[in-house]
N, C-alpha and C. Protein backbone atom coordinates (compact mmCIF):
# COMPACT_ATOMS: atom_id res chain seq x y z
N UNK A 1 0.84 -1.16 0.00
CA UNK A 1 0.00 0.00 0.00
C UNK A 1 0.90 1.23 0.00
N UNK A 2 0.55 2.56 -0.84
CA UNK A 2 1.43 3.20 -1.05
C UNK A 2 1.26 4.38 0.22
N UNK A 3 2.06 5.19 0.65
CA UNK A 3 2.26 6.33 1.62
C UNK A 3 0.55 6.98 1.15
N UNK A 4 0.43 7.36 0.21
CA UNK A 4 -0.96 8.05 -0.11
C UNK A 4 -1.91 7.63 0.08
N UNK A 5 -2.11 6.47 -0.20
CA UNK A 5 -3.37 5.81 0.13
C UNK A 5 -3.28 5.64 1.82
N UNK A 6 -2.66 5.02 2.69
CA UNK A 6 -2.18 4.73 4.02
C UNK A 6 -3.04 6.25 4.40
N UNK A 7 -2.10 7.54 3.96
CA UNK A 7 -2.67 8.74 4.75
C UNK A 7 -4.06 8.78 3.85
N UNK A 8 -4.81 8.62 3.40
CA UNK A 8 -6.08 9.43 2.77
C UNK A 8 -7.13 7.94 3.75
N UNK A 9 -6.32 6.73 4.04
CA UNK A 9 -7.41 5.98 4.68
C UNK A 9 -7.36 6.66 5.80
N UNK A 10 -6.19 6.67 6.58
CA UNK A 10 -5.77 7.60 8.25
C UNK A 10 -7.20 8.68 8.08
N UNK A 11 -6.82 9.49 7.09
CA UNK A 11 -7.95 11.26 7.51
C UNK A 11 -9.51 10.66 7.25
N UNK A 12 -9.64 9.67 6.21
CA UNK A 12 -11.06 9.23 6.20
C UNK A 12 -11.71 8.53 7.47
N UNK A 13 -10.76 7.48 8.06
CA UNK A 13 -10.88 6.78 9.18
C UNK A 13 -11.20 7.80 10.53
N UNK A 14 -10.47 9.06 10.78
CA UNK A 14 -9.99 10.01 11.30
C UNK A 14 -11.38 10.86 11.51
N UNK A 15 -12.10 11.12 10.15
CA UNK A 15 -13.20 11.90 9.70
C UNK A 15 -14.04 11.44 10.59
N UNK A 16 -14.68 10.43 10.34
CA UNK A 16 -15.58 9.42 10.87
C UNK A 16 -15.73 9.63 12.06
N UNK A 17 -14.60 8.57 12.60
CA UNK A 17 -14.55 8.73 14.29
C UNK A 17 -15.05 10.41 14.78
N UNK A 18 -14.57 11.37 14.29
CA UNK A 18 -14.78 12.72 14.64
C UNK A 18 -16.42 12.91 14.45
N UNK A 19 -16.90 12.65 12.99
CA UNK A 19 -18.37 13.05 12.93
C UNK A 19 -19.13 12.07 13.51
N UNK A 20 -18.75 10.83 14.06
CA UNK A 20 -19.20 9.79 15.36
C UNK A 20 -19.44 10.93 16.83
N UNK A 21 -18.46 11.28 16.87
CA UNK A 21 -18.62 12.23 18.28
C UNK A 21 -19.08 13.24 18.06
N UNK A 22 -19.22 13.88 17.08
CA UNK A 22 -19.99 15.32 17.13
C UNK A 22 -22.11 15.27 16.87
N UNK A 23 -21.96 14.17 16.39
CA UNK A 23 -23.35 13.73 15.78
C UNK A 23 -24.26 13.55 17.67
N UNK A 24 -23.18 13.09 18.51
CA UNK A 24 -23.93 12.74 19.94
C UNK A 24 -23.75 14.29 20.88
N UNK A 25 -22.99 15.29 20.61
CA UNK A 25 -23.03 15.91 20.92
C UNK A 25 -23.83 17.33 19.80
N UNK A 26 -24.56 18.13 21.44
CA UNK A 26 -25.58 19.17 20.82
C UNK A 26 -24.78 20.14 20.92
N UNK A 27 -25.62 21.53 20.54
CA UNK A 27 -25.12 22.86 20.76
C UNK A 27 -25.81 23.38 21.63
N UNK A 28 -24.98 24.50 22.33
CA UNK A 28 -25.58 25.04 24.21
C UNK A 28 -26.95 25.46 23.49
N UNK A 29 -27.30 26.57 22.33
CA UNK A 29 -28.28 26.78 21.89
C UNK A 29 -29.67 25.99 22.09
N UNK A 30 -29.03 24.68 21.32
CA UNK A 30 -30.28 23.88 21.62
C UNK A 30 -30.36 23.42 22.74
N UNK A 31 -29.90 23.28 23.34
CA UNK A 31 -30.05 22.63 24.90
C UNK A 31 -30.67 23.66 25.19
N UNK A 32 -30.67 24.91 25.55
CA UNK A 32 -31.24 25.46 26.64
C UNK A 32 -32.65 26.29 26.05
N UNK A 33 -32.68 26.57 24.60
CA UNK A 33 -33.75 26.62 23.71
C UNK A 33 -34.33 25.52 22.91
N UNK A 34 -34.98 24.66 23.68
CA UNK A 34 -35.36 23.75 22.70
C UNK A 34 -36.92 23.74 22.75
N UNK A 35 -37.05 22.81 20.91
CA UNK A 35 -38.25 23.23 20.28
C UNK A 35 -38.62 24.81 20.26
N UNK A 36 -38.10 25.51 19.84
CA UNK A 36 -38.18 26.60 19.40
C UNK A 36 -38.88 27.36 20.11
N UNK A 37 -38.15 27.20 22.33
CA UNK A 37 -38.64 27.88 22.95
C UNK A 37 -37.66 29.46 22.68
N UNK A 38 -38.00 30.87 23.43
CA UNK A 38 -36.63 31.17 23.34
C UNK A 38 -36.59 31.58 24.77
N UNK A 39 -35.16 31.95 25.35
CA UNK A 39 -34.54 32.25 26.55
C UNK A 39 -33.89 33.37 26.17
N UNK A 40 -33.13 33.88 27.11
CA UNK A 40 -33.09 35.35 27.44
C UNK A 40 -31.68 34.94 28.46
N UNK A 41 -30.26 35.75 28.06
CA UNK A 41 -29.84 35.60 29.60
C UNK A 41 -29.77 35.56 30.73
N UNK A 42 -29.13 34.91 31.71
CA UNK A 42 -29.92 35.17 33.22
C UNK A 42 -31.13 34.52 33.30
N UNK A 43 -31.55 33.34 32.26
CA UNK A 43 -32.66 32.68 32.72
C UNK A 43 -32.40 31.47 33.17
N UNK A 44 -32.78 30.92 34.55
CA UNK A 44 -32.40 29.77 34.88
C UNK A 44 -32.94 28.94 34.33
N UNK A 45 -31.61 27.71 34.20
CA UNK A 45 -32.46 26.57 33.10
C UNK A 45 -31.77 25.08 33.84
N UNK A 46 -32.56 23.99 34.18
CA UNK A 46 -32.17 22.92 34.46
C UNK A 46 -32.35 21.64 33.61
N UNK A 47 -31.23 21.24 34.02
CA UNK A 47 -30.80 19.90 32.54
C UNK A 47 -30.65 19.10 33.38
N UNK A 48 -31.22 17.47 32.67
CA UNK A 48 -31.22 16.40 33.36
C UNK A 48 -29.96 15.87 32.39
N UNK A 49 -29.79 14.75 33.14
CA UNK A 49 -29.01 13.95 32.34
C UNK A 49 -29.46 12.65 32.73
N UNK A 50 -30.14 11.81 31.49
CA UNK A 50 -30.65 10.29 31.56
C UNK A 50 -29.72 9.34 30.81
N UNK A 51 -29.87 8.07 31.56
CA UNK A 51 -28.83 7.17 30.83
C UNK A 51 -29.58 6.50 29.38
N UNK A 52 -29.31 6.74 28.38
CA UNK A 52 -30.62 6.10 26.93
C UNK A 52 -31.10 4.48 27.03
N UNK A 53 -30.08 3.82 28.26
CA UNK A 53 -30.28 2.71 28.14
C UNK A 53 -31.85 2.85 28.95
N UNK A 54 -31.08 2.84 29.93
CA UNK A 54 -32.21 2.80 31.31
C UNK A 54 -33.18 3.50 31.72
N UNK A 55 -33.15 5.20 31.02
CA UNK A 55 -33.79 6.54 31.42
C UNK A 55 -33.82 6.44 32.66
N UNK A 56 -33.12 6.10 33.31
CA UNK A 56 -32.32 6.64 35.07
C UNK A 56 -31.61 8.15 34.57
N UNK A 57 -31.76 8.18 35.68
CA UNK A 57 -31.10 9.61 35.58
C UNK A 57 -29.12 9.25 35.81
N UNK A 58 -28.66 10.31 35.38
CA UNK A 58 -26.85 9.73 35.45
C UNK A 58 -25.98 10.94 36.60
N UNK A 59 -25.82 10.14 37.78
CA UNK A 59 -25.36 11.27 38.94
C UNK A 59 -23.55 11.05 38.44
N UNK A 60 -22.96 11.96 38.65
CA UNK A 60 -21.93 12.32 38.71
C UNK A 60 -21.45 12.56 37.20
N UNK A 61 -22.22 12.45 36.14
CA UNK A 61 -21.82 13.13 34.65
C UNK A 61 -21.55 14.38 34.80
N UNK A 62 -20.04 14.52 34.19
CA UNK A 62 -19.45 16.21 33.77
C UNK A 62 -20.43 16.87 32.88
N UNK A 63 -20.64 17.70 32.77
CA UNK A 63 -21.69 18.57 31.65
C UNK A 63 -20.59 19.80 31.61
N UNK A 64 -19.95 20.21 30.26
CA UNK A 64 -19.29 20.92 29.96
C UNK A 64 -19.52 21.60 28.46
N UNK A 65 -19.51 23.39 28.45
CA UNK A 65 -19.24 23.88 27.25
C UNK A 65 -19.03 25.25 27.28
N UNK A 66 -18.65 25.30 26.51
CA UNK A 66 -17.70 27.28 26.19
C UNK A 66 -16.19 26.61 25.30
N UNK A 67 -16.13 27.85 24.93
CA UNK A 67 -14.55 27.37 23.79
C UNK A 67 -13.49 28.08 24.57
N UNK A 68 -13.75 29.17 25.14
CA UNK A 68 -12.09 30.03 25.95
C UNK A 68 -12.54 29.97 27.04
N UNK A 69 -11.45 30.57 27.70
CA UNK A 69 -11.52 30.04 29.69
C UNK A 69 -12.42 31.05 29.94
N UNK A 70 -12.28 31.78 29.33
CA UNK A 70 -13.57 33.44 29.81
C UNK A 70 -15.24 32.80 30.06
N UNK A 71 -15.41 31.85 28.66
CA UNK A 71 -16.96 31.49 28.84
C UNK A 71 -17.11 30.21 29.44
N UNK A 72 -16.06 29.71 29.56
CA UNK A 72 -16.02 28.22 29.90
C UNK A 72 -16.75 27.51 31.46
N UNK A 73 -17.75 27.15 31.13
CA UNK A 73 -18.49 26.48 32.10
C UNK A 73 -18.25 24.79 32.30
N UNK A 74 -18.65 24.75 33.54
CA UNK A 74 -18.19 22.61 34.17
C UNK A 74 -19.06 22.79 34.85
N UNK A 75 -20.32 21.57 34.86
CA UNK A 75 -20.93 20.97 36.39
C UNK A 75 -20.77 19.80 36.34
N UNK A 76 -21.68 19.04 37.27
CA UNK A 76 -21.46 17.78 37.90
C UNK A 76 -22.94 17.39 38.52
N UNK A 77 -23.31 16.26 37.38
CA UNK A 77 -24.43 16.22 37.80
C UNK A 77 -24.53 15.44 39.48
N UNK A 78 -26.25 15.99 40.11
CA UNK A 78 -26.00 15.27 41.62
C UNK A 78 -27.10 14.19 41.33
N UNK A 79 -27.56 13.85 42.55
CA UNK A 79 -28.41 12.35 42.78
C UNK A 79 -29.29 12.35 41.65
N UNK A 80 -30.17 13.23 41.15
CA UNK A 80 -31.36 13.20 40.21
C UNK A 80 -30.41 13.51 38.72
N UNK A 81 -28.98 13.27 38.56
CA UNK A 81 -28.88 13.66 37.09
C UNK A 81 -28.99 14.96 36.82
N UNK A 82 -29.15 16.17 37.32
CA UNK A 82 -29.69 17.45 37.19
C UNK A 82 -28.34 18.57 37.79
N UNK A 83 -28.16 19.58 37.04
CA UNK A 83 -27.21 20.65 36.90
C UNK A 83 -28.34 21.71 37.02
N UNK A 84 -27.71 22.85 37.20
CA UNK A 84 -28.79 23.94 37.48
C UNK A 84 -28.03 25.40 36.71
N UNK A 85 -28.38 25.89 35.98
CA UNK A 85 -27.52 27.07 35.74
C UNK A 85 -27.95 28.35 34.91
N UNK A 86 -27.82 29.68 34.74
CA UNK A 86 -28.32 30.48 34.35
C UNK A 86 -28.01 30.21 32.76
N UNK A 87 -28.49 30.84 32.06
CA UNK A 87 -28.26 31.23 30.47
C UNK A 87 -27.13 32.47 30.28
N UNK A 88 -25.97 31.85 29.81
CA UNK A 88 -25.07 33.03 29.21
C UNK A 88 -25.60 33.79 28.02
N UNK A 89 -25.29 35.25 28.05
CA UNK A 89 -25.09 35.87 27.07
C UNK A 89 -24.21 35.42 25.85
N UNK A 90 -22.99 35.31 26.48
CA UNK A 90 -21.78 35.09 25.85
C UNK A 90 -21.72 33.38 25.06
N UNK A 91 -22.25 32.68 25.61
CA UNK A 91 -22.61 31.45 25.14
C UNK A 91 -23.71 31.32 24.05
N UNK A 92 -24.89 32.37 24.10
CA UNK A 92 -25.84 32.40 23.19
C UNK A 92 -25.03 32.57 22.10
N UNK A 93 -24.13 33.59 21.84
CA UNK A 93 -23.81 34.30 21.03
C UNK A 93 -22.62 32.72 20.07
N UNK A 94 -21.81 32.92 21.29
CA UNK A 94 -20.96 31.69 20.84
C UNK A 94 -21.19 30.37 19.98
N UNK A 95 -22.45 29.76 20.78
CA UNK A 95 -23.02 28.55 20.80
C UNK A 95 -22.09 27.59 20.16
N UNK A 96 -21.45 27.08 21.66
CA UNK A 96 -20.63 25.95 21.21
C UNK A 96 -21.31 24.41 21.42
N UNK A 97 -20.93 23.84 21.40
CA UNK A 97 -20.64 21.56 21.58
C UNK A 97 -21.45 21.72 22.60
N UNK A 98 -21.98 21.10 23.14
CA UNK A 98 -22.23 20.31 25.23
C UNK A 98 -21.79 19.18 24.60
N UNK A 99 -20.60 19.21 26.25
CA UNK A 99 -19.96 18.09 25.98
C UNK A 99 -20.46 17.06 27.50
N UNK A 100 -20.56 15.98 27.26
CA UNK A 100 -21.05 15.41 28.62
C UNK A 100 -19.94 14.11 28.92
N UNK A 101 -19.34 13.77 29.78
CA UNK A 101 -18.08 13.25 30.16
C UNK A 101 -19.00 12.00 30.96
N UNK A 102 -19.40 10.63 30.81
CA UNK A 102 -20.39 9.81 31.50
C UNK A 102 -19.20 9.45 32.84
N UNK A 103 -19.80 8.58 33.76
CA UNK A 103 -19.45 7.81 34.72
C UNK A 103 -19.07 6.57 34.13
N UNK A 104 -18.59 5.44 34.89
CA UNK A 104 -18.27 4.46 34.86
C UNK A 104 -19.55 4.01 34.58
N UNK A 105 -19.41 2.71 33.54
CA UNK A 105 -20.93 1.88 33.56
C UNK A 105 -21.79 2.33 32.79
N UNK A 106 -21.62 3.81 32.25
CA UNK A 106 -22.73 4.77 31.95
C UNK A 106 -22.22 4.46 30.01
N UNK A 107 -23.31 4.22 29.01
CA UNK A 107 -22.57 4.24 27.35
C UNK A 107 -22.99 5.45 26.91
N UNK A 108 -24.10 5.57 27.10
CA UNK A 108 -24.98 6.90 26.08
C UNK A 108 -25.93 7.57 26.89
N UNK A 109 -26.26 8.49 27.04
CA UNK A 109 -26.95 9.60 27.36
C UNK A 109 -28.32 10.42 26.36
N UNK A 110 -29.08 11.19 26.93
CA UNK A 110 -29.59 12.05 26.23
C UNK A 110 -30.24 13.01 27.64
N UNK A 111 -30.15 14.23 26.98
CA UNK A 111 -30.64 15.28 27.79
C UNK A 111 -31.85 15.46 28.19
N UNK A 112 -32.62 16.04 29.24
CA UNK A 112 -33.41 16.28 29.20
C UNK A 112 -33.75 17.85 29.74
N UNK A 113 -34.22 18.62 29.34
CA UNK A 113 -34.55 20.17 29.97
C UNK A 113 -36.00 20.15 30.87
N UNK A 114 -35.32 20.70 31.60
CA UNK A 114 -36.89 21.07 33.06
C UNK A 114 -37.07 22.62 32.72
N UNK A 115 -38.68 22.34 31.95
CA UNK A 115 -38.87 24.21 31.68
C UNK A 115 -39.28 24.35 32.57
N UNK A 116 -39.36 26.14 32.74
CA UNK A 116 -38.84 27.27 33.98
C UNK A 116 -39.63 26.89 34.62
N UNK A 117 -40.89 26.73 34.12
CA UNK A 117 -41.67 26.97 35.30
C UNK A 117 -41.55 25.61 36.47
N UNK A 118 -41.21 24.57 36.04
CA UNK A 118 -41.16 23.53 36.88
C UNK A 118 -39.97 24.36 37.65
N UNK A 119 -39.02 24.13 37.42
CA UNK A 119 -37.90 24.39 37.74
C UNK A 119 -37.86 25.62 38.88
N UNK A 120 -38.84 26.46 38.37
CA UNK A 120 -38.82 28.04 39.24
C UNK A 120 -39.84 27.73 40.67
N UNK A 121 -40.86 26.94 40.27
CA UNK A 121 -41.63 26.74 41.29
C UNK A 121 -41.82 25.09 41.74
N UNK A 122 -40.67 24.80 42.44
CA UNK A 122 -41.17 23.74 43.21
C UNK A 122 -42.59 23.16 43.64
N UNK A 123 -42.84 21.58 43.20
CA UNK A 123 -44.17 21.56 43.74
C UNK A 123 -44.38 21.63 45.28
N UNK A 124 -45.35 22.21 45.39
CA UNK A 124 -45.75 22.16 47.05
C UNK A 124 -46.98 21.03 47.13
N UNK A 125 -46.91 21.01 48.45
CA UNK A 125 -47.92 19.76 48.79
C UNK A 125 -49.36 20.89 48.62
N UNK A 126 -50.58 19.92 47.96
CA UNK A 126 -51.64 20.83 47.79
C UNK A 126 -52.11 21.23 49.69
N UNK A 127 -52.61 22.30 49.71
CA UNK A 127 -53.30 22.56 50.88
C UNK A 127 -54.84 21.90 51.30
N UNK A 128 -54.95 21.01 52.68
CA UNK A 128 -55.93 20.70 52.64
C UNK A 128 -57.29 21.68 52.24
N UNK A 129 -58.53 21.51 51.82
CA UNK A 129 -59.06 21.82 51.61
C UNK A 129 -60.12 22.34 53.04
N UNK A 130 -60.70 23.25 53.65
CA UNK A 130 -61.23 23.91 54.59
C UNK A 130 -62.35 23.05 54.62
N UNK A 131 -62.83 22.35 55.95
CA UNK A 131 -63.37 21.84 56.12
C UNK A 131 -64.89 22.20 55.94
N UNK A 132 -66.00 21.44 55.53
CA UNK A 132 -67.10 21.92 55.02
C UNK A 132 -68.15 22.19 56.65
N UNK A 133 -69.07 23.36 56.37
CA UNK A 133 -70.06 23.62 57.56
C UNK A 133 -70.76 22.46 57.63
N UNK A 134 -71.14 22.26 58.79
CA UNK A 134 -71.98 20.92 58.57
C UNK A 134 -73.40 21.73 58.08
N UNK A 135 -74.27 20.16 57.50
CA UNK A 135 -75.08 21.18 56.62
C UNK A 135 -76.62 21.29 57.82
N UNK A 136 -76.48 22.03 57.68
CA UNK A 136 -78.24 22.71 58.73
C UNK A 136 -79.30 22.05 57.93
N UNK A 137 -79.86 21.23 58.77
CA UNK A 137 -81.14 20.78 58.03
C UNK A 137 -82.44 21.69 58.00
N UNK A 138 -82.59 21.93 56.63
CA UNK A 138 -83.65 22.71 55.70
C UNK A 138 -85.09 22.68 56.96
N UNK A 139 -85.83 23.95 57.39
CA UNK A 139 -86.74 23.92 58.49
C UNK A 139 -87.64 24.22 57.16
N UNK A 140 -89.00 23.69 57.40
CA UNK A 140 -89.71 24.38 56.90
C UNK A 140 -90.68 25.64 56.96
N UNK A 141 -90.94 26.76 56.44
CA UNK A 141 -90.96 27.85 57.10
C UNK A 141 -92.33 27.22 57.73
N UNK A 142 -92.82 28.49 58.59
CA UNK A 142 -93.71 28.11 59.02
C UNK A 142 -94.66 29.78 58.97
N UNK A 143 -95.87 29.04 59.15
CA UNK A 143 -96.76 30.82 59.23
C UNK A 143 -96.88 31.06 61.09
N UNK A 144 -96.92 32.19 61.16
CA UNK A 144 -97.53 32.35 62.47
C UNK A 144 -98.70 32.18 62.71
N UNK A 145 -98.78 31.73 64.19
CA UNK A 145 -100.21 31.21 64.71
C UNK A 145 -100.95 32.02 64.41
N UNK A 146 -102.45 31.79 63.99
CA UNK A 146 -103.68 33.02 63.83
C UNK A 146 -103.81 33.48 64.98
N UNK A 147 -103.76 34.90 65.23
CA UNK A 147 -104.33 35.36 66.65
C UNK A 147 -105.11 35.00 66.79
N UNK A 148 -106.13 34.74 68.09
CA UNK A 148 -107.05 34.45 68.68
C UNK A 148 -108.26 35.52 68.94
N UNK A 149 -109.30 35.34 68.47
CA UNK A 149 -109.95 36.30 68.34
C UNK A 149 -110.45 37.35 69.36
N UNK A 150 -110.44 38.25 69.79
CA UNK A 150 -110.63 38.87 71.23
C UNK A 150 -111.99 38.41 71.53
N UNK A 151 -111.39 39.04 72.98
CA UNK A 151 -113.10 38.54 73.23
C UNK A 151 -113.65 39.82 74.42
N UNK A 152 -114.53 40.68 74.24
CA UNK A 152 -114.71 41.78 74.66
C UNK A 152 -115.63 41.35 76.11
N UNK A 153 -115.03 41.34 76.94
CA UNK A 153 -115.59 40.27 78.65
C UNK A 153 -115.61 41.65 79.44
């Protein structure tokens, strides 16, 4: 096999593997606007991270993206798979990779986004409901007695 062919299999082989890894990874854009919600900087946004096998959630996955140290963000997901973090300006603009770094055990992933409003308002336990009057049983009216007719004695 000649030197040329050797390198043109290397960069094709090379290609691949590369558009293998970029095809599983998204852009911050879509992650934090998805389905063609939109966000605003400074809007808090929470990302799950599920395992594709299992849809468990994946605790201790890196979640990483920005291209220079200036925008460059790292979390770590906790018990529920879930990172918590505002919306960059500077990242909108950028919109780089999310890169997600799994755990041991862990093959494939997919994201999931908690819109705001879940996210902003915790559920609360409903409030019991105020207990009802007990109900007064219905009197029927009544007329007043006929006076009694006088009696001139």
């Amino acid at each position: 096999m000649s030197f040329r062919r050797k390198l043109l299999t290397l960069a094709l082989a090379s290609s691949s593997l590369l558009a293998a890894c970029v095809v599983q990874r998204p852009f911050y854009r879509d992650v934090v606007q998805p389905a063609g919600s939109s966000v605003t900087a400074g809007t808090p946004v929470d990302l799950i991270v599920l395992d594709s096998d299992t849809n468990q959630p994946v605790k201790g996955a890196k979640v990483l993206w920005g291209e220079d140290y200036r925008s460059r963000e790292s979390y770590v997901t906790d018990e529920e798979g879930r990172v918590s973090f505002d919306v960059a300006s500077a990242l909108l603009k950028e919109n780089p990779l999310v890169e997600v770094v799994l755990p041991k055990g862990v093959r494939s992933y997919r994201l999931q986004v908690v819109p705001a409003v879940d996210a902003a308002a915790p559920e609360a336990p409903e409030a019991p409901a105020a207990p009802e009057a007990p109900a007064v049983p219905e009197t029927p009216a009544t007329e007043a007695p006929a006076a009694a007719p006088e009696t001139g004695n």
